[in-house]
C-alpha atoms as a PDB file:
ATOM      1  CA  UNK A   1     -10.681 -34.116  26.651  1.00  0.00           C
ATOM      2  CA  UNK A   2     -12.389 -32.246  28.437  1.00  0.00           C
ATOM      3  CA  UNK A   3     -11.605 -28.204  29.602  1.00  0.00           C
ATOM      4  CA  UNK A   4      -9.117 -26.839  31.556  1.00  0.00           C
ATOM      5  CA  UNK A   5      -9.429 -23.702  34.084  1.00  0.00           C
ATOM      6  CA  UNK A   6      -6.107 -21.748  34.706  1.00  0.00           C
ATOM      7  CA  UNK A   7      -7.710 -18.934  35.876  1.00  0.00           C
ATOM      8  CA  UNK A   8      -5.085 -16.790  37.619  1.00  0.00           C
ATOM      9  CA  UNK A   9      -6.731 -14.723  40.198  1.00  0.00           C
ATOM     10  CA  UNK A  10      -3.634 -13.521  42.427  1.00  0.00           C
ATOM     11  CA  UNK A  11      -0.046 -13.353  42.264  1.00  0.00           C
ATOM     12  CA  UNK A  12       0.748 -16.306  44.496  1.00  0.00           C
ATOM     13  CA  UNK A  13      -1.229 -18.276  41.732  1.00  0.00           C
ATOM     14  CA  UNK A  14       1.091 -16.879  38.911  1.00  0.00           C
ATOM     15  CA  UNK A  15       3.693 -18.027  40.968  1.00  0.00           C
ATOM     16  CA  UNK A  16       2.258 -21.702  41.183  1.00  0.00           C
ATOM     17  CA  UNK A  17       2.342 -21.482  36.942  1.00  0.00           C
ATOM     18  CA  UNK A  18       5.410 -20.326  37.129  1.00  0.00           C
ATOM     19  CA  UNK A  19       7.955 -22.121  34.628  1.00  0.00           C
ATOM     20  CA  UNK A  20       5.528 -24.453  33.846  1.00  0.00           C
ATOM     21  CA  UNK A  21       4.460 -25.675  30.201  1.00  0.00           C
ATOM     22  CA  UNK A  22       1.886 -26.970  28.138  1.00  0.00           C
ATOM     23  CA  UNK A  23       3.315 -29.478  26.017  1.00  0.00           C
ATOM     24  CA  UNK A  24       1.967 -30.924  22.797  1.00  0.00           C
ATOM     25  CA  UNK A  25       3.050 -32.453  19.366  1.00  0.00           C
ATOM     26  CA  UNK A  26       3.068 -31.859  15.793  1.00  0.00           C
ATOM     27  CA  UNK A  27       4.104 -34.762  13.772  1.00  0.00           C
ATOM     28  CA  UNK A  28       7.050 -35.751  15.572  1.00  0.00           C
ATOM     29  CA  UNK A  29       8.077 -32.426  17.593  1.00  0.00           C
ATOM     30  CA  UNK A  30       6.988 -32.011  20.615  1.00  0.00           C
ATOM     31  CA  UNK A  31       6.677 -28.045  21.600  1.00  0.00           C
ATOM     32  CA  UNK A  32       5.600 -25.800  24.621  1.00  0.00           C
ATOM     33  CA  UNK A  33       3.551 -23.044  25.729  1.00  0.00           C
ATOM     34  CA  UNK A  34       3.900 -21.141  28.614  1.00  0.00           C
ATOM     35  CA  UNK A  35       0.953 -22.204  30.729  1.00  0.00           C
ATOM     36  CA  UNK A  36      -0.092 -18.701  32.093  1.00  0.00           C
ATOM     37  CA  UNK A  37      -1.215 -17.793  28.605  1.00  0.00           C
ATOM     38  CA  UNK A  38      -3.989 -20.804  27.816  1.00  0.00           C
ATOM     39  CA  UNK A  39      -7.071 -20.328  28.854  1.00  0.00           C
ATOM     40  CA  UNK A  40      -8.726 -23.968  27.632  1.00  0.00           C
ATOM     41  CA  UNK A  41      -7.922 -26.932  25.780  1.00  0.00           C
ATOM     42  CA  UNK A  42     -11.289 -27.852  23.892  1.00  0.00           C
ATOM     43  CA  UNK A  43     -12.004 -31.108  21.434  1.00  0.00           C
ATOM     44  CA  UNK A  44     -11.716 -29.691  18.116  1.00  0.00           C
ATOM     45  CA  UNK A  45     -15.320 -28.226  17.840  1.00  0.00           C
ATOM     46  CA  UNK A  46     -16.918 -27.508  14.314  1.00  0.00           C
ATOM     47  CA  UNK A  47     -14.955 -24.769  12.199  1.00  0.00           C
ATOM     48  CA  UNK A  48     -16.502 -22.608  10.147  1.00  0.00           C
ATOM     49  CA  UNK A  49     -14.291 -21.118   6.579  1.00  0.00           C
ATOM     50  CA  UNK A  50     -13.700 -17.345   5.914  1.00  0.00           C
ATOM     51  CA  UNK A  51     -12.713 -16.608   2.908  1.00  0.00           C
ATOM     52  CA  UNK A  52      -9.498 -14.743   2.247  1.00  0.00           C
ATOM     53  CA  UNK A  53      -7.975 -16.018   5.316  1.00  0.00           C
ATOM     54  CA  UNK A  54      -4.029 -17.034   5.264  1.00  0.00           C
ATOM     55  CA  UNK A  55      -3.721 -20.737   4.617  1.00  0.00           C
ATOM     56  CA  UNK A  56      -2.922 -21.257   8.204  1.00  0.00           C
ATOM     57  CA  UNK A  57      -6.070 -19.851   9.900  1.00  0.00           C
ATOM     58  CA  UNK A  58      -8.957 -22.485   9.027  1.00  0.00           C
ATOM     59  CA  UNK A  59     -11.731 -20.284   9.930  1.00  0.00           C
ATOM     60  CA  UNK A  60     -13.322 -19.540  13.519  1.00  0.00           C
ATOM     61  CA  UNK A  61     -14.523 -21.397  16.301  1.00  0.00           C
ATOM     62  CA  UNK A  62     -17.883 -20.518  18.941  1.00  0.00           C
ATOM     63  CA  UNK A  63     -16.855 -20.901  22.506  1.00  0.00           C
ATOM     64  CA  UNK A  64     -18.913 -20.381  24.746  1.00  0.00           C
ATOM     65  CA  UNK A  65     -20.662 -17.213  22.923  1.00  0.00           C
ATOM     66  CA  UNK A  66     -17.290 -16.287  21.390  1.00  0.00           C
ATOM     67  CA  UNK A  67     -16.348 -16.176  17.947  1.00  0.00           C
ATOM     68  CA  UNK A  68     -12.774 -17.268  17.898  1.00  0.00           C
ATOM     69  CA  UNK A  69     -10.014 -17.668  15.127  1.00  0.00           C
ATOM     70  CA  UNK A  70      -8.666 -21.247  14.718  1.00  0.00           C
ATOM     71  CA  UNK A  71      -5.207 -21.529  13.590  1.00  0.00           C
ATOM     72  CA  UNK A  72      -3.763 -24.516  12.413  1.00  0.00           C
ATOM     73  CA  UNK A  73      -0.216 -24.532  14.230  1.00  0.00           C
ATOM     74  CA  UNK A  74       0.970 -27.523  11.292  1.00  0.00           C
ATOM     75  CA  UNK A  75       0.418 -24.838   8.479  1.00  0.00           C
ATOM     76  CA  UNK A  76       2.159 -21.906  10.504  1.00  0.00           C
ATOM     77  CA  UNK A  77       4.849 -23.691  10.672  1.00  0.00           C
ATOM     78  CA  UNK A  78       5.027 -25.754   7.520  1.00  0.00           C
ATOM     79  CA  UNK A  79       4.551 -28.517   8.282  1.00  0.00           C
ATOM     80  CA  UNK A  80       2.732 -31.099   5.860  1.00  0.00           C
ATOM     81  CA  UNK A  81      -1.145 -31.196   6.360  1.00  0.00           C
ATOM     82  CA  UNK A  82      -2.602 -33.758   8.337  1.00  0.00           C
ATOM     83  CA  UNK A  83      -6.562 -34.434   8.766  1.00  0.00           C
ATOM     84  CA  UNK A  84      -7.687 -34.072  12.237  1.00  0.00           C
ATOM     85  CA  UNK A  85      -8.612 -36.896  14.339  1.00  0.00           C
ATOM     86  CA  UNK A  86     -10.215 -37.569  18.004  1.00  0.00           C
ATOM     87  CA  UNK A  87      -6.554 -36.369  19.140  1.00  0.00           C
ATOM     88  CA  UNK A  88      -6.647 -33.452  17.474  1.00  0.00           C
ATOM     89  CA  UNK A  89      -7.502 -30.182  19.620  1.00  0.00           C
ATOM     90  CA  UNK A  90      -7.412 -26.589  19.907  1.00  0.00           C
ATOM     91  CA  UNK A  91      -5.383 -24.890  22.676  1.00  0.00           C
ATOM     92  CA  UNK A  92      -6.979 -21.208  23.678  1.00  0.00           C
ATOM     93  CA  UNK A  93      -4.207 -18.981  24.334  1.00  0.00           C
ATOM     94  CA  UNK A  94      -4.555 -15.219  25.428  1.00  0.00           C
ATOM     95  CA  UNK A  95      -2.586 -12.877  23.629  1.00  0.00           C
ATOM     96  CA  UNK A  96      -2.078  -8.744  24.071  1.00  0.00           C
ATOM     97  CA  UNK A  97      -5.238  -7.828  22.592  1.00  0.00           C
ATOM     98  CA  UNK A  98      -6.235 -11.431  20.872  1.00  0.00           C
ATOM     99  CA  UNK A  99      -7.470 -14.761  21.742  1.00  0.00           C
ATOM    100  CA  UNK A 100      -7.027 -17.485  19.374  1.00  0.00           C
ATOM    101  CA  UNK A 101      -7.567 -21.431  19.143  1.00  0.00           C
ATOM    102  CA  UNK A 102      -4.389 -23.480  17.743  1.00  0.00           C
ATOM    103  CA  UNK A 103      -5.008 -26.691  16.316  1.00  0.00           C
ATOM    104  CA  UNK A 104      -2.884 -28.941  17.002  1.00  0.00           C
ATOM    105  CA  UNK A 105      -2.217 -33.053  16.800  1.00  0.00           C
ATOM    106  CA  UNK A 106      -1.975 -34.005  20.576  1.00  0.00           C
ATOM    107  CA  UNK A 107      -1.597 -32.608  23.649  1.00  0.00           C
ATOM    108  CA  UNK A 108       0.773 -34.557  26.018  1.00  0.00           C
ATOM    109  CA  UNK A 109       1.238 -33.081  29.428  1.00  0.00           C
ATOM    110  CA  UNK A 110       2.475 -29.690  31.619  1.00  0.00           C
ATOM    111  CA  UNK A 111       6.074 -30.050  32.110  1.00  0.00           C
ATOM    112  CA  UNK A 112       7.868 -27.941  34.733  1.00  0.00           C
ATOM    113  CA  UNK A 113      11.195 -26.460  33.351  1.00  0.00           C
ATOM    114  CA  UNK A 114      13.473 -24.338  35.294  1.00  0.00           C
ATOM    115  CA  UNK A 115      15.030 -21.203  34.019  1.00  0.00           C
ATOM    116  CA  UNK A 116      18.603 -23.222  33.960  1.00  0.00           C
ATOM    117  CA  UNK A 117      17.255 -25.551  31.965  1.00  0.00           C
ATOM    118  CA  UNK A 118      16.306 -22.985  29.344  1.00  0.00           C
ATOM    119  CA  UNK A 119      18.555 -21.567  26.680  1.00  0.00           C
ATOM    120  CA  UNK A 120      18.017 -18.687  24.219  1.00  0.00           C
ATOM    121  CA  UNK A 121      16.145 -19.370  21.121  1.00  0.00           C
ATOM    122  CA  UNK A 122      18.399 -19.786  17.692  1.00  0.00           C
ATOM    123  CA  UNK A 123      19.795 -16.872  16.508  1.00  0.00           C
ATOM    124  CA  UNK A 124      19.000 -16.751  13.053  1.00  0.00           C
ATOM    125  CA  UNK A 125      15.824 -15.608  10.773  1.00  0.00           C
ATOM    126  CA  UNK A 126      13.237 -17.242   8.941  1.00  0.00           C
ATOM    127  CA  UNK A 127      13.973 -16.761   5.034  1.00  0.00           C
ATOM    128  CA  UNK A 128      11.537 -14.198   5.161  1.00  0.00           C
ATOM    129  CA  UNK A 129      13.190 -12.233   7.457  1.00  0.00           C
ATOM    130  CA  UNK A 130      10.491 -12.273   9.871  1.00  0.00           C
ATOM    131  CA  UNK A 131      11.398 -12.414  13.625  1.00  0.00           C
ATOM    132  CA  UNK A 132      11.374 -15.731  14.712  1.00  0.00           C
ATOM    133  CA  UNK A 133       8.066 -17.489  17.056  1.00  0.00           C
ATOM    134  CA  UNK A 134      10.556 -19.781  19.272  1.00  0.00           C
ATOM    135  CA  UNK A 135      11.215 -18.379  22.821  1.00  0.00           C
ATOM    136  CA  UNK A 136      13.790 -20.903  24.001  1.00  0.00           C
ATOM    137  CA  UNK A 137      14.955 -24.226  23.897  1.00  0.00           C
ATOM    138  CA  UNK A 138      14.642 -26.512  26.621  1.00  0.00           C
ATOM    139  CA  UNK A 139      16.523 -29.184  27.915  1.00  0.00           C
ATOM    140  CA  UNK A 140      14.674 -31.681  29.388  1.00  0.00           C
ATOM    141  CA  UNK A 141      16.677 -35.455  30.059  1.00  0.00           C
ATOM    142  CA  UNK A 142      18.523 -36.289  26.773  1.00  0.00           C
ATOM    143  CA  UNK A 143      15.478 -34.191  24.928  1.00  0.00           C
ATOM    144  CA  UNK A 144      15.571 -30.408  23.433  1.00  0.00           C
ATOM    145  CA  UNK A 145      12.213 -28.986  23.515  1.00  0.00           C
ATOM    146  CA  UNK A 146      10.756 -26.159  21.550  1.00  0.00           C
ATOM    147  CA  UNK A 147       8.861 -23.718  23.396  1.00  0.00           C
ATOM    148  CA  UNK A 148       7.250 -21.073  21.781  1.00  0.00           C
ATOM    149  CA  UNK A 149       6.271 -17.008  22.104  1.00  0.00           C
ATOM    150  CA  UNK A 150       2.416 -16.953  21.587  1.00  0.00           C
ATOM    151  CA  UNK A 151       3.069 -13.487  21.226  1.00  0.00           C
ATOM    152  CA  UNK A 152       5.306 -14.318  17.703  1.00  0.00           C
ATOM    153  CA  UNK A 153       3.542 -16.688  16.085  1.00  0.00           C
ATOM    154  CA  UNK A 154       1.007 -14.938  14.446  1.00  0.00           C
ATOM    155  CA  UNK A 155       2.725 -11.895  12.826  1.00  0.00           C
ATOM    156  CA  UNK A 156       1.645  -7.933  13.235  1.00  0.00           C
ATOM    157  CA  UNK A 157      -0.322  -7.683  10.070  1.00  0.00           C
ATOM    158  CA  UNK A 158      -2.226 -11.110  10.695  1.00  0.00           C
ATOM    159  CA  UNK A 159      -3.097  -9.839  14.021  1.00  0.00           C
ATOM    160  CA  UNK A 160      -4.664  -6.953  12.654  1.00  0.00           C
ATOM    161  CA  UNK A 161      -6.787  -9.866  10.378  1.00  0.00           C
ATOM    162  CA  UNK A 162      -7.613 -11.891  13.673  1.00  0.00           C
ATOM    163  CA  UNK A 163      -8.897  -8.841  15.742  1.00  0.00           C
ATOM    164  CA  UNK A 164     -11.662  -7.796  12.996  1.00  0.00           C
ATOM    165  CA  UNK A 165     -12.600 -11.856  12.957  1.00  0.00           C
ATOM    166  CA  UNK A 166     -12.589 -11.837  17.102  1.00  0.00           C
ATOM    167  CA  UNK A 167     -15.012  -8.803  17.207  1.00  0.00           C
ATOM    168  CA  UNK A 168     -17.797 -10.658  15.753  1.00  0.00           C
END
């Protein structure tokens, strides 16, 4: 696979992303990203461990000079551990004051998906209490796809974790 430019160098190019979606599976969900926030897709390139990490972040990644956190998107969400394969990659998505990798098992295609075809995400808590990482649910044909907030997936005080790791 090889990498992807979205580099968004004017507002009439923001507008050409607009409402459009990166989707990809794990196990048998398929889920979305909003494409103005990835920056690459990338093979899954060697990982190196830290220690003390949350089970979820396998270690960091070099790009291109960068040291970048890898986060397994299967373990986030709880999903059952699967070892990666020549499908498996690592999406680069910009965050606030981040930019991480997320693993995950396949990417499929960009889907575009108007704002009527988008409802609110469920209204209810994980049992932690935390607030939840989906930002809506789309309807797309007979399907309901999940599209996520990069912005919620990793929480505040992981973050903080992935910052210190980024600055190396």
């Amino acid at each position: 696979m090889s990498d992807i430019d979205l580099m968004v160098e004017d507002d009439d190019d923001l507008e050409q992303l607009a409402d459009k979606y990166l989707m990809f599976m794990l196990g048998s969900e398929e889920y979305g990203i909003d494409i103005t926030r990835i920056t690459a897709i990338e093979e899954l390139p060697q990982i190196t461990a830290i220690p003390d990490m949350p089970n979820f972040v396998k270690g960091v990644i070099n790009l291109r000079g960068k040291v970048i956190p890898a986060v397994d998107l299967r373990l986030r969400f709880g999903i059952e551990e699967k070892e990666y394969d020549d499908r498996t990659c690592i999406v680069i998505v910009s965050m606030k004051e981040n930019t991480i990798g997320l693993i995950v098992d396949i990417v499929s295609e960009v889907h575009e998906i108007a704002k009527s075809d988008m409802g609110p995400p469920p209204s209810f808590r994980n049992a932690s209490g935390k607030e939840q990482y989906i930002a809506g649910l789309a309807k797309t044909g007979d399907e309901v796809k999940i599209i996520l907030d990069v912005q919620k997936i990793i929480s505040n005080e992981d973050k903080s974790i992935l910052r210190e790791i980024g600055k190396s």
